[in-house]
N, C-alpha and C. Protein backbone atom coordinates (compact mmCIF):
# COMPACT_ATOMS: atom_id res chain seq x y z
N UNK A 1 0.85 -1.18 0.00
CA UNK A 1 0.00 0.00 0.00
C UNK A 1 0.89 1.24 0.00
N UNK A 2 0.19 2.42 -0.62
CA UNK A 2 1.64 2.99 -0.97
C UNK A 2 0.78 4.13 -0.17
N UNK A 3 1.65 5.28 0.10
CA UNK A 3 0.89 6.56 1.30
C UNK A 3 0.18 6.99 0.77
N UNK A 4 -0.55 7.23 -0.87
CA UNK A 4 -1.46 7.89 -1.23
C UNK A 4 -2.46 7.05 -1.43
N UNK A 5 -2.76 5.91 -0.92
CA UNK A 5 -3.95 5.23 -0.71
C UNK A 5 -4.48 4.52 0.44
N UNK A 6 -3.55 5.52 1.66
CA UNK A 6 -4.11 5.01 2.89
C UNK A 6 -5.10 5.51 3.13
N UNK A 7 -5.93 6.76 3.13
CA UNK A 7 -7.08 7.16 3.54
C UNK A 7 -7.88 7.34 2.53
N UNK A 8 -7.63 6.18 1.48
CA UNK A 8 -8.95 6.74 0.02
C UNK A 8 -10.06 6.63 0.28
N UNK A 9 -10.03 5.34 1.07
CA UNK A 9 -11.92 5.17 1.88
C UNK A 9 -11.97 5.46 2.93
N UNK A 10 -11.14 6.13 3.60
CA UNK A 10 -11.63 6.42 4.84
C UNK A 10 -12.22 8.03 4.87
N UNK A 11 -12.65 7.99 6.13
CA UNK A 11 -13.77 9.31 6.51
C UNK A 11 -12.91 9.81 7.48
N UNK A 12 -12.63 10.97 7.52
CA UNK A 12 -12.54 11.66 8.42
C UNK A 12 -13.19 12.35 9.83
N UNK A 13 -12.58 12.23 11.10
CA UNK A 13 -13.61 13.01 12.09
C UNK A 13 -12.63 13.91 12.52
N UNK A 14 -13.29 14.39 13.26
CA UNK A 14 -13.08 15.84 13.78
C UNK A 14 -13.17 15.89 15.49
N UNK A 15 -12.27 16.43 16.26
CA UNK A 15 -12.50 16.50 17.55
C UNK A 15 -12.14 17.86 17.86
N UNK A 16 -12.99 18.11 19.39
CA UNK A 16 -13.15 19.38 19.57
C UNK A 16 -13.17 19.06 21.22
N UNK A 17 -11.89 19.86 22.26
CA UNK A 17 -11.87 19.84 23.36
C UNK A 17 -13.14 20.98 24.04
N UNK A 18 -13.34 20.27 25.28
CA UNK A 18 -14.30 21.72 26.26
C UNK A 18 -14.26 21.39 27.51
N UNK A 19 -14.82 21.82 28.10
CA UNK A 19 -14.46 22.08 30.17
C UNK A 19 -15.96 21.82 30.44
N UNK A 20 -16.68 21.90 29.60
CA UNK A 20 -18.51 21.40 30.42
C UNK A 20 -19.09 20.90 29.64
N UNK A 21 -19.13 19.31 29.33
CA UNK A 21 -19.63 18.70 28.75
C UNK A 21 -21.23 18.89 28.05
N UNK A 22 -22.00 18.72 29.39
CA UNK A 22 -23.29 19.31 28.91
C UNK A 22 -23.72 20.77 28.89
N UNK A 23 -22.85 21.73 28.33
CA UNK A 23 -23.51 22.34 28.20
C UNK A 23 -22.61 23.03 26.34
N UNK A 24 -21.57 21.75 26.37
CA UNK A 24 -21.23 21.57 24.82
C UNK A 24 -22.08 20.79 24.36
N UNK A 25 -22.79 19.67 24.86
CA UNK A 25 -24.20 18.48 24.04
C UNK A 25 -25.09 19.70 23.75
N UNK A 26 -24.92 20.85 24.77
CA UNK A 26 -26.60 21.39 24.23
C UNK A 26 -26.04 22.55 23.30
N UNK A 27 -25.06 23.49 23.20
CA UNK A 27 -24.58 24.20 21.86
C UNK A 27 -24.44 23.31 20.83
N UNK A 28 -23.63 22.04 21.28
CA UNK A 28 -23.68 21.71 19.45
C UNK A 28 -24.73 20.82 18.96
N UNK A 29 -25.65 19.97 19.78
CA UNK A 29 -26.48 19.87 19.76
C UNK A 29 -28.00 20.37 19.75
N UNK A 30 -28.39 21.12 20.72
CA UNK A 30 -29.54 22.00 20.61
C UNK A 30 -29.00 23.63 19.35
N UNK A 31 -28.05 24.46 19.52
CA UNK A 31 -27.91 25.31 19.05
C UNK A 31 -27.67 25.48 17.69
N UNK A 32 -26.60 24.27 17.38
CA UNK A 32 -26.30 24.03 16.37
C UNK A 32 -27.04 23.19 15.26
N UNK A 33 -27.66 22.12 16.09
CA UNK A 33 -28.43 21.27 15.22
C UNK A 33 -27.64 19.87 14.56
N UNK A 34 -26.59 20.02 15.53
CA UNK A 34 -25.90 18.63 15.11
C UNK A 34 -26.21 17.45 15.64
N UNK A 35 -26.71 16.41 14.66
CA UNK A 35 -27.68 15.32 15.64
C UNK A 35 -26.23 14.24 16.68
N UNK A 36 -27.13 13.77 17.65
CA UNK A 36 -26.40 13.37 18.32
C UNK A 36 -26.18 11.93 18.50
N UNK A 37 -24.72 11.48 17.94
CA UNK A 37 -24.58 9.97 17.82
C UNK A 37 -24.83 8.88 18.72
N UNK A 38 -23.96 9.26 20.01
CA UNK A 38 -23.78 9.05 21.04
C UNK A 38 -22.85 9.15 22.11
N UNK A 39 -23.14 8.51 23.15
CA UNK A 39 -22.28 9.81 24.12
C UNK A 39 -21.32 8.06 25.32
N UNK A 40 -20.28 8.44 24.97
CA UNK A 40 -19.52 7.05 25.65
C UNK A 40 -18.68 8.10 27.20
N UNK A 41 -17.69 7.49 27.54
CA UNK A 41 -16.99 7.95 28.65
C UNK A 41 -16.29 9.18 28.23
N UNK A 42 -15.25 9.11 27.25
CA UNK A 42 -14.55 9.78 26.61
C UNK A 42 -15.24 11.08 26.25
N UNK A 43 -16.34 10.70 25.50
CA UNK A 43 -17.05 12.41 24.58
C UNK A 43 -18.56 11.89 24.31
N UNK A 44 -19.05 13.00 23.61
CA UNK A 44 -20.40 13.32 23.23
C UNK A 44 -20.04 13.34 21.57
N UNK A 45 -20.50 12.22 20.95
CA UNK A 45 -19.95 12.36 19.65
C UNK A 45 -21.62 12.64 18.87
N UNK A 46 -21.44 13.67 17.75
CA UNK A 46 -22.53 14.23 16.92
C UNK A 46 -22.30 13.68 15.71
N UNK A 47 -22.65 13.54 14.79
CA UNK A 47 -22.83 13.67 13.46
C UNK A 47 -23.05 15.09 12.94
N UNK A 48 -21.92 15.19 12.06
CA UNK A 48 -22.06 16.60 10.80
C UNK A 48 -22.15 16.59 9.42
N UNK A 49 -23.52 15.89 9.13
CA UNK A 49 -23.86 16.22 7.83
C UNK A 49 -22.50 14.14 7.22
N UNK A 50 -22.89 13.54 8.07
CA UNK A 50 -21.73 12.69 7.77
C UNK A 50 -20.17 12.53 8.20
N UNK A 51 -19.72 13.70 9.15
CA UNK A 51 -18.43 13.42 9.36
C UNK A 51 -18.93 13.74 10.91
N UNK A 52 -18.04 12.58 11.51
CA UNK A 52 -17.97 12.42 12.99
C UNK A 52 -17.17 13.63 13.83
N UNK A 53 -17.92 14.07 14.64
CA UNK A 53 -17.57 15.38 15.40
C UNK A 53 -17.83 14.37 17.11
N UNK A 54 -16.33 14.50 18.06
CA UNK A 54 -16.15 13.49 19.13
C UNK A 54 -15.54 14.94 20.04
N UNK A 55 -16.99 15.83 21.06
CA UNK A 55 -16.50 16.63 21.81
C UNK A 55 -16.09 16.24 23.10
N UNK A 56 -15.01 16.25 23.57
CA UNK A 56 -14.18 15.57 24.41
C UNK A 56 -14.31 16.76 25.52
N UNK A 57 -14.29 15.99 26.85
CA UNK A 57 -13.65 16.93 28.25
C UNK A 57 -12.47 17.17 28.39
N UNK A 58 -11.74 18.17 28.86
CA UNK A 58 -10.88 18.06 28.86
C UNK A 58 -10.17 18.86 29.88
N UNK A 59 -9.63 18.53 30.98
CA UNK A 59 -9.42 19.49 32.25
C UNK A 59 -8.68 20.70 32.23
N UNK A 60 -7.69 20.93 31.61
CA UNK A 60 -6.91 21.69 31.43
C UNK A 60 -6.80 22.52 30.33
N UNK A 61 -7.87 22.52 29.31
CA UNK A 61 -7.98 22.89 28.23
C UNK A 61 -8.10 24.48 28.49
N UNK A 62 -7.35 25.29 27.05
CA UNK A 62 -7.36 26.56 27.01
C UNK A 62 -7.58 26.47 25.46
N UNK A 63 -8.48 27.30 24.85
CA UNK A 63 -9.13 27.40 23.60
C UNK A 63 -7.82 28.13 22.69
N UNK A 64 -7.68 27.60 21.78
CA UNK A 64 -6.77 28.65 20.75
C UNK A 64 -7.41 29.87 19.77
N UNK A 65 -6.69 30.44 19.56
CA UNK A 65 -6.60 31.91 18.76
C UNK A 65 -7.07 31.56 17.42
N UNK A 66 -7.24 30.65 17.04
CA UNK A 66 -7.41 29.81 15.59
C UNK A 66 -8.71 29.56 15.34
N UNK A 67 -9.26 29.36 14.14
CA UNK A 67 -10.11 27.82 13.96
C UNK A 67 -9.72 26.34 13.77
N UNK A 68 -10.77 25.90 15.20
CA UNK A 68 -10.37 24.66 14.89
C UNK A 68 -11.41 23.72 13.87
N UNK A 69 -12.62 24.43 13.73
CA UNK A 69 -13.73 23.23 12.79
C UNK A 69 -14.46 24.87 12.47
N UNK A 70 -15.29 24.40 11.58
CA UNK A 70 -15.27 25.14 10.06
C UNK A 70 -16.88 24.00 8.92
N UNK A 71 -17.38 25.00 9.19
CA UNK A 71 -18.38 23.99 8.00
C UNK A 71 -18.62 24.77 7.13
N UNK A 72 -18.82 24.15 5.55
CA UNK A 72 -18.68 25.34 4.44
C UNK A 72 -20.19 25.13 3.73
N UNK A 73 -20.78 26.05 3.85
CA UNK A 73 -22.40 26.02 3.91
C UNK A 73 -22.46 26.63 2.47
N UNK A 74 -23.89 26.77 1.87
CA UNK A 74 -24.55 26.89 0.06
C UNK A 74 -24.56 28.83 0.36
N UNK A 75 -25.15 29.15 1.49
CA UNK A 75 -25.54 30.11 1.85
C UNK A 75 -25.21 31.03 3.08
N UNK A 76 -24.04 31.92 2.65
CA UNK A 76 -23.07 31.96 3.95
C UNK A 76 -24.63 33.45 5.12
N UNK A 77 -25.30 34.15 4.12
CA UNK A 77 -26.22 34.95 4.55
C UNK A 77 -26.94 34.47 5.61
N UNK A 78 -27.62 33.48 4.92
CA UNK A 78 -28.56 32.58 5.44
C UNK A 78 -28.57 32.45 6.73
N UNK A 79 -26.90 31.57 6.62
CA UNK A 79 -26.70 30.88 7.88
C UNK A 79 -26.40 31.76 8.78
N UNK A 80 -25.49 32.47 8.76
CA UNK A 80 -25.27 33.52 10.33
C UNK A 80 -26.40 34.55 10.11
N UNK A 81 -27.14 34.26 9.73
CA UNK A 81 -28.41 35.04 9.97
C UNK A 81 -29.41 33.89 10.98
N UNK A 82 -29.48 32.78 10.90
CA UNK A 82 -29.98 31.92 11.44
C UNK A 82 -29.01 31.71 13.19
N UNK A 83 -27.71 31.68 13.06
CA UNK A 83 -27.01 31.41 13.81
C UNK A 83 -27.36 32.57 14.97
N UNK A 84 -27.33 33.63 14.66
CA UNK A 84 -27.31 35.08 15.09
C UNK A 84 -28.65 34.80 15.67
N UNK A 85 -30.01 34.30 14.82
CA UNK A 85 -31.01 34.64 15.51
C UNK A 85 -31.29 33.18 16.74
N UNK A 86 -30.30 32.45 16.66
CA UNK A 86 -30.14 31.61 17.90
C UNK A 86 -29.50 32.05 18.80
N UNK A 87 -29.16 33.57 18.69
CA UNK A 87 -28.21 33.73 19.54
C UNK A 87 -26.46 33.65 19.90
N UNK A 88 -26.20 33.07 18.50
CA UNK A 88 -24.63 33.19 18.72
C UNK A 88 -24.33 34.51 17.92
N UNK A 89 -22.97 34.73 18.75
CA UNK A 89 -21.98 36.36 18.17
C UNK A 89 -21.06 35.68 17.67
N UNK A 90 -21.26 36.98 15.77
CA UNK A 90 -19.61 36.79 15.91
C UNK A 90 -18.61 37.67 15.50
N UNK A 91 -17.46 36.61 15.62
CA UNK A 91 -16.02 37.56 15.94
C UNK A 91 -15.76 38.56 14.83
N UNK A 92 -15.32 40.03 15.13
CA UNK A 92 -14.82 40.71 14.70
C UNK A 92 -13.55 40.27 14.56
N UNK A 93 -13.05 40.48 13.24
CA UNK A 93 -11.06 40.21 13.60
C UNK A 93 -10.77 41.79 13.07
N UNK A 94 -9.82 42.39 13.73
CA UNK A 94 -9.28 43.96 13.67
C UNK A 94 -8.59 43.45 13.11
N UNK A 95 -8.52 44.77 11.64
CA UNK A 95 -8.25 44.77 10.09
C UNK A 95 -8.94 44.50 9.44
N UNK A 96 -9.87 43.56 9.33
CA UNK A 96 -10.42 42.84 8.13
C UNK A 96 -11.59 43.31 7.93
N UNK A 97 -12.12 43.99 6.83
CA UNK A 97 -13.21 44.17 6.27
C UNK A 97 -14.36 43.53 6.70
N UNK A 98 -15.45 43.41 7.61
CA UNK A 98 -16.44 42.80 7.57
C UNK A 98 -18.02 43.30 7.30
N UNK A 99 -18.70 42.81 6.88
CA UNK A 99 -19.62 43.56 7.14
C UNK A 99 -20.82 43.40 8.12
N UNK A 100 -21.58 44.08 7.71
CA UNK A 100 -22.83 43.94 8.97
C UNK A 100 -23.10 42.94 9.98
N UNK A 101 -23.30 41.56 9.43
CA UNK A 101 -23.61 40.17 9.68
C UNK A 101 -21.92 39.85 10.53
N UNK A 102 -20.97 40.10 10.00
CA UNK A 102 -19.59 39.59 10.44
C UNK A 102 -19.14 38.83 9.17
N UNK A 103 -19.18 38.79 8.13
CA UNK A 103 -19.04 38.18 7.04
C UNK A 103 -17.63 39.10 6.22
N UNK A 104 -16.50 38.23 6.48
CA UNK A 104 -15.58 38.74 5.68
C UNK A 104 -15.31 38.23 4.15
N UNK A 105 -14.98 38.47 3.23
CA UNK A 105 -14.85 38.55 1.74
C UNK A 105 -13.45 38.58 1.59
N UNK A 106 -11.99 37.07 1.65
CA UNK A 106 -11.25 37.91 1.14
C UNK A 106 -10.66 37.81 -0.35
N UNK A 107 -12.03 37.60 -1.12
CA UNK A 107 -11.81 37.05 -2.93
C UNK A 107 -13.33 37.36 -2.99
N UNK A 108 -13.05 37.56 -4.31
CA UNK A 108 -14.98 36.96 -4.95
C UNK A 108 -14.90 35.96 -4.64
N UNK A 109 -16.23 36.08 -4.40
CA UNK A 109 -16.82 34.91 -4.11
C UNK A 109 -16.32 33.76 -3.28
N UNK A 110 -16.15 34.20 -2.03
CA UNK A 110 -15.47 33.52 -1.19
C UNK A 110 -15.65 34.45 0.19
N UNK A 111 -16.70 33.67 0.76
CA UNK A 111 -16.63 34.48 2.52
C UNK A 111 -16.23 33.75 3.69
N UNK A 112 -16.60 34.52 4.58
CA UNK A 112 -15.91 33.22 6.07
C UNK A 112 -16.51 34.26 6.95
N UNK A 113 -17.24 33.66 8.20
CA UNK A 113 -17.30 34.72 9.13
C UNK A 113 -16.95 33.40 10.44
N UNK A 114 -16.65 33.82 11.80
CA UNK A 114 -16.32 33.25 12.73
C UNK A 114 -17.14 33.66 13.83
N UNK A 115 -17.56 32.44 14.69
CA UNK A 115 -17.77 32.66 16.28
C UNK A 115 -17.46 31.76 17.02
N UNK A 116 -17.75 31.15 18.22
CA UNK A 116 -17.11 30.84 19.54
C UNK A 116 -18.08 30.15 20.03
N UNK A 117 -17.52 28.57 20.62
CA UNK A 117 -18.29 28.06 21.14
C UNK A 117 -18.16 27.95 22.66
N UNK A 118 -19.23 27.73 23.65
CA UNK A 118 -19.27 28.35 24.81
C UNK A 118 -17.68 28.32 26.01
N UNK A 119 -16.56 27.15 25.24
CA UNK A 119 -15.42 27.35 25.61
C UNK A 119 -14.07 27.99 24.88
N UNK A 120 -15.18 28.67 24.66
CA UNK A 120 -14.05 29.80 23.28
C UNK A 120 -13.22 29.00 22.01
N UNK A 121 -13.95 27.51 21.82
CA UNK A 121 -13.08 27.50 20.49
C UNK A 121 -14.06 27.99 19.54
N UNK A 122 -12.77 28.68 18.53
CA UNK A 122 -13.07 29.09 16.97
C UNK A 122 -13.64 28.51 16.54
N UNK A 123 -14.77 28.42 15.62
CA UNK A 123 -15.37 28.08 14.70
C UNK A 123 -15.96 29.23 13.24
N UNK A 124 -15.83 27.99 12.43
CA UNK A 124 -16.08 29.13 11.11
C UNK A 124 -17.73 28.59 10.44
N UNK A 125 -17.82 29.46 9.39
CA UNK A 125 -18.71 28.72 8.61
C UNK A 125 -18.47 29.80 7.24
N UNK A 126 -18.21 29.17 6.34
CA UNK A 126 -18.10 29.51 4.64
C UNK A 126 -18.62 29.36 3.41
N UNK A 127 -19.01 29.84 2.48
CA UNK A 127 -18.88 29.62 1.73
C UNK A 127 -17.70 30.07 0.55
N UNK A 128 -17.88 28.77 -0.91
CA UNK A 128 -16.77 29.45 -1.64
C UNK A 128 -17.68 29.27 -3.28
């Protein structure tokens, strides 16, 4: 097997550290709308649209400056218009052009806006 055909069939997941379990089941679950797979010792694992999302506890955790997960949606308006009227904010980044919604542009046709989930990790949502 040669390295460019180790992950041809495989799926990718995604993990995401936090400090309060249930009250990450109910953002990414209730807020978000990510259905919920099931929940073992380790994490609260969701389903996203098909790729496994495994939100883990984690004691010592400090959120990074980054994004760490990112979903790239048909309708970037739409959605942080929907997001917003659930109640999530989002991030301004100083410099960058945004507009009203938080929706930065940095190409045609190509946006990204960011917010924060209740243990401050980054999250995006895009379209391109």
């Amino acid at each position: 097997m040669n390295n460019q055909s180790v992950f041809a069939n495989a799926k990718a997941g995604c993990f995401v550290c936090v400090t309060d379990r249930d009250r990450a089941k109910k953002f990414y679950g209730e807020t978000l709308g990510l259905r919920l797979k099931h929940e073992d010792n380790f994490a609260t694992v969701f389903d996203s649209n098909g790729t496994t999302l495994r939100v883990s506890p984690a004691r010592d955790f400090k959120p990074q400056p980054f994004t760490v997960l990112g979903w790239e949606v048909a309708d970037i308006k739409a959605t942080v218009q929907a997001l917003a009227d659930a109640g999530i904010s989002f991030v301004r980044v100083p410099g960058l052009p945004q507009d009203d919604l938080g929706i930065w542009s940095p190409a045609p046709s190509i946006f990204v806006a960011w917010f924060k989930d209740p243990d401050g990790n980054m999250l995006s949502v895009a379209q391109h």
